[in-house]
Protein backbone atom coordinates (compact mmCIF):
# COMPACT_ATOMS: atom_id res chain seq x y z
CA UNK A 1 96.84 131.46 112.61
CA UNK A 2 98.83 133.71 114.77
CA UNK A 3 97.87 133.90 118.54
CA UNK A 4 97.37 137.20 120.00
CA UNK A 5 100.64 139.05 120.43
CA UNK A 6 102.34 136.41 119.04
CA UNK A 7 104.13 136.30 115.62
CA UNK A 8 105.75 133.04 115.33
CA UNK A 9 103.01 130.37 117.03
CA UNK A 10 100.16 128.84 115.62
CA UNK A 11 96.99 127.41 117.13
CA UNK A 12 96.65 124.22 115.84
CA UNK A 13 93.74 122.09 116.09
CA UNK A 14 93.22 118.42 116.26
CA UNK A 15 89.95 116.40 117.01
CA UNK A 16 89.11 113.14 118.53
CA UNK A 17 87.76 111.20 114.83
CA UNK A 18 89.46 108.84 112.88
CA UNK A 19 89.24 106.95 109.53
CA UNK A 20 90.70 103.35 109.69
CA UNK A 21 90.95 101.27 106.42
CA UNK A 22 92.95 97.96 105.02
CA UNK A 23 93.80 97.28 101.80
CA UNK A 24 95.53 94.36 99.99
CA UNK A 25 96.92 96.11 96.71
CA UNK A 26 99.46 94.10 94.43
CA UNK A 27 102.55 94.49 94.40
CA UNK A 28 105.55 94.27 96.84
CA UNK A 29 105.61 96.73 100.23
CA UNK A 30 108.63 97.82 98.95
CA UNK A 31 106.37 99.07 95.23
CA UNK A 32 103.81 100.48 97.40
CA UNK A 33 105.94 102.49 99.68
CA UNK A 34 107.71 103.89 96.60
CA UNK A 35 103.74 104.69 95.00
CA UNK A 36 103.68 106.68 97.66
CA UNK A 37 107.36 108.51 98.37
CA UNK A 38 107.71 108.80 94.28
CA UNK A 39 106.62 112.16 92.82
CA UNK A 40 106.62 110.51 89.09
CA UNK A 41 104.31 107.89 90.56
CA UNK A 42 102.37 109.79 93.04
CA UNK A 43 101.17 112.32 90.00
CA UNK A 44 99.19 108.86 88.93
CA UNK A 45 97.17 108.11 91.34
CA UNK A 46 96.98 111.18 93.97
CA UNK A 47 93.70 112.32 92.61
CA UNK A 48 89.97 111.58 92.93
CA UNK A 49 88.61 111.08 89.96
CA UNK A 50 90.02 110.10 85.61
CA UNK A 51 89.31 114.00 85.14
CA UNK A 52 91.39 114.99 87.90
CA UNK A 53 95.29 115.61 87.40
CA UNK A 54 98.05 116.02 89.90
CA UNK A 55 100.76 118.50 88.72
CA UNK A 56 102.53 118.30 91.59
CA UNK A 57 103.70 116.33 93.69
CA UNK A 58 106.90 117.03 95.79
CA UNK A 59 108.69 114.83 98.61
CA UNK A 60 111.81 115.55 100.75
CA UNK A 61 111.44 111.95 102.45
CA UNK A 62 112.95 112.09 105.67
CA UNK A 63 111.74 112.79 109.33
CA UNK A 64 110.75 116.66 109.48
CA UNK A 65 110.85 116.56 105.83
CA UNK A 66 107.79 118.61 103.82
CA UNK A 67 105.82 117.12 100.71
CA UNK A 68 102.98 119.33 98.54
CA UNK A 69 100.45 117.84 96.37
CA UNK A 70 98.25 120.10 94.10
CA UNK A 71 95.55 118.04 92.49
CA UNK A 72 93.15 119.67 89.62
CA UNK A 73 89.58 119.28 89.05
CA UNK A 74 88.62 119.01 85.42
CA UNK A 75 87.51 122.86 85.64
CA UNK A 76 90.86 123.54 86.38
CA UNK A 77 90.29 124.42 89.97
CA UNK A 78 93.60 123.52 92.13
CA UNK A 79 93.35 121.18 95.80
CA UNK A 80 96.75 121.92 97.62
CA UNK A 81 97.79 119.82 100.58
CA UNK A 82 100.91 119.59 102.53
CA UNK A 83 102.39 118.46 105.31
CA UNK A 84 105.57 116.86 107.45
CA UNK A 85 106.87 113.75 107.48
CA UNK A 86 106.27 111.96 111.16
CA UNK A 87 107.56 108.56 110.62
CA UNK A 88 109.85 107.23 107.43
CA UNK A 89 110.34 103.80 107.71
CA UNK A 90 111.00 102.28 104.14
CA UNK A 91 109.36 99.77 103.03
CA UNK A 92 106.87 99.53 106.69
CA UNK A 93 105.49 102.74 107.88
CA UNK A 94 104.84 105.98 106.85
CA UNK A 95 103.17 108.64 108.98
CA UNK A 96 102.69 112.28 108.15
CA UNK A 97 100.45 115.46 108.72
CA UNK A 98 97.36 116.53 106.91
CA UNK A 99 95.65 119.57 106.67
CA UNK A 100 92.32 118.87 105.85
CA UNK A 101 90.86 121.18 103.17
CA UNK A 102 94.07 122.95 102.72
CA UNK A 103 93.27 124.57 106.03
CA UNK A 104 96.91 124.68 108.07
CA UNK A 105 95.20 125.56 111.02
CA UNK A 106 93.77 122.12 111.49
CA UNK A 107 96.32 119.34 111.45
CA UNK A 108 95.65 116.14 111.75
CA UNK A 109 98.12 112.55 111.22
CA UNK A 110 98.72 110.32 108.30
CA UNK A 111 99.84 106.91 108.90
CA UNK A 112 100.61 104.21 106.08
CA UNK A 113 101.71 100.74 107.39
CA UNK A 114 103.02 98.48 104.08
CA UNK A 115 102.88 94.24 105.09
CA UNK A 116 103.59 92.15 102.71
CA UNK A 117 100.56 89.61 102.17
CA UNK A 118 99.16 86.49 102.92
CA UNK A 119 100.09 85.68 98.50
CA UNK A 120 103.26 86.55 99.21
CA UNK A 121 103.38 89.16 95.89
CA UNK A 122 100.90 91.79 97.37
CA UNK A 123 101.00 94.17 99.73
CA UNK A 124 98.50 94.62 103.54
CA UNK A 125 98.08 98.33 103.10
CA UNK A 126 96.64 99.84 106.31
CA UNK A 127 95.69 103.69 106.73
CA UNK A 128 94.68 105.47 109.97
CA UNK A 129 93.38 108.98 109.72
CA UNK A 130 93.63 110.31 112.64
CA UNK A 131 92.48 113.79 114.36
CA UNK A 132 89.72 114.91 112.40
CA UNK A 133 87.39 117.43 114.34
CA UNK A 134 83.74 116.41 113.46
CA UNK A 135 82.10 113.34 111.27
CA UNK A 136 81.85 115.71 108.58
CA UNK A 137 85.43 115.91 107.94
CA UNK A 138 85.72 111.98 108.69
CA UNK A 139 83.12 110.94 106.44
CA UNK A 140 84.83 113.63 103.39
CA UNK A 141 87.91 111.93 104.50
CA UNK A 142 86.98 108.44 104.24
CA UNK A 143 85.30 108.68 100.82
CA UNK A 144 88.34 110.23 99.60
CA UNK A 145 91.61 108.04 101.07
CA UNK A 146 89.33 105.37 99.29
CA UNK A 147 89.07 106.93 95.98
CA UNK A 148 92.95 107.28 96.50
CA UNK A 149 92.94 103.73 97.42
CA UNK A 150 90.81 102.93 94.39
CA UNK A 151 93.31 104.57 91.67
CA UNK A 152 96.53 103.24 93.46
CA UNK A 153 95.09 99.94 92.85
CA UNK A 154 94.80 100.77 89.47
CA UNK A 155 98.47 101.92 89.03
CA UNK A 156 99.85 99.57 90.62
């Protein structure tokens, strides 16, 4: 949102909550990193539920680049997120923003970190969510990343 008198600022805001989870998934970090920087890929698993859909699913990988993802609800109701790209470190980190609820006036940090595991043919996924404004948000947010977590499993 605009500030007063201002055309080309936005207030952003950011809170003080985080989600923290970690995941062993199979697969190389290399596989996962690409499950998550491969549109093709991403359209499997980027959704919350076997009636949802992902249509979209764009990435210009690079620092400062943007991605979109539009999931669908079985109604046919569309979820958009985007955001930037923080941090592209291929096949270790990831980090990017997140606008919670599709709101871009709240923006808050993504950050993927792919180690290979202790079997030596999976993957240590962890996620941080960070800068969520009220336990609300981080308790919609946790639920969700591990739904997401849930059906990456399942593609990979």
């Amino acid at each position: 949102m605009p500030e007063p008198g201002s055309t080309n600022r936005v207030v952003v805001q950011t809170g003080q909550l985080s989600v923290r989870t970690v995941r062993t998934l199979p697969g190389s970090p290399l596989a996962v990193f690409r499950a998550w920087t491969t549109p093709s890929i991403m359209k499997k698993w980027f959704h919350t539920g076997p009636e949802w859909t992902t249509p979209t699913a764009e990435v210009d990988l690079r620092v400062g680049g943007h991605y979109r993802i539009a999931m669908q609800d079985a109604a046919g109701k569309t979820y958009s997120y985007s955001g930037r790209y923080q941090e592209v470190i291929e096949p270790r980190s990831l980090a990017f923003t997140w606008a919670p609820y599709g709101d871009l006036v709240v923006e808050t940090l993504v950050v993927v970190q792919f180690r290979p595991g202790l079997a030596g043919s999976n993957t240590e996924l962890g996620l941080s969510h960070l800068g969520l404004l009220h336990e609300q948000m981080r308790d919609d947010h946790e639920a969700v990343w591990n739904i997401y977590l849930d059906r990456l499993e399942e593609t990979l």
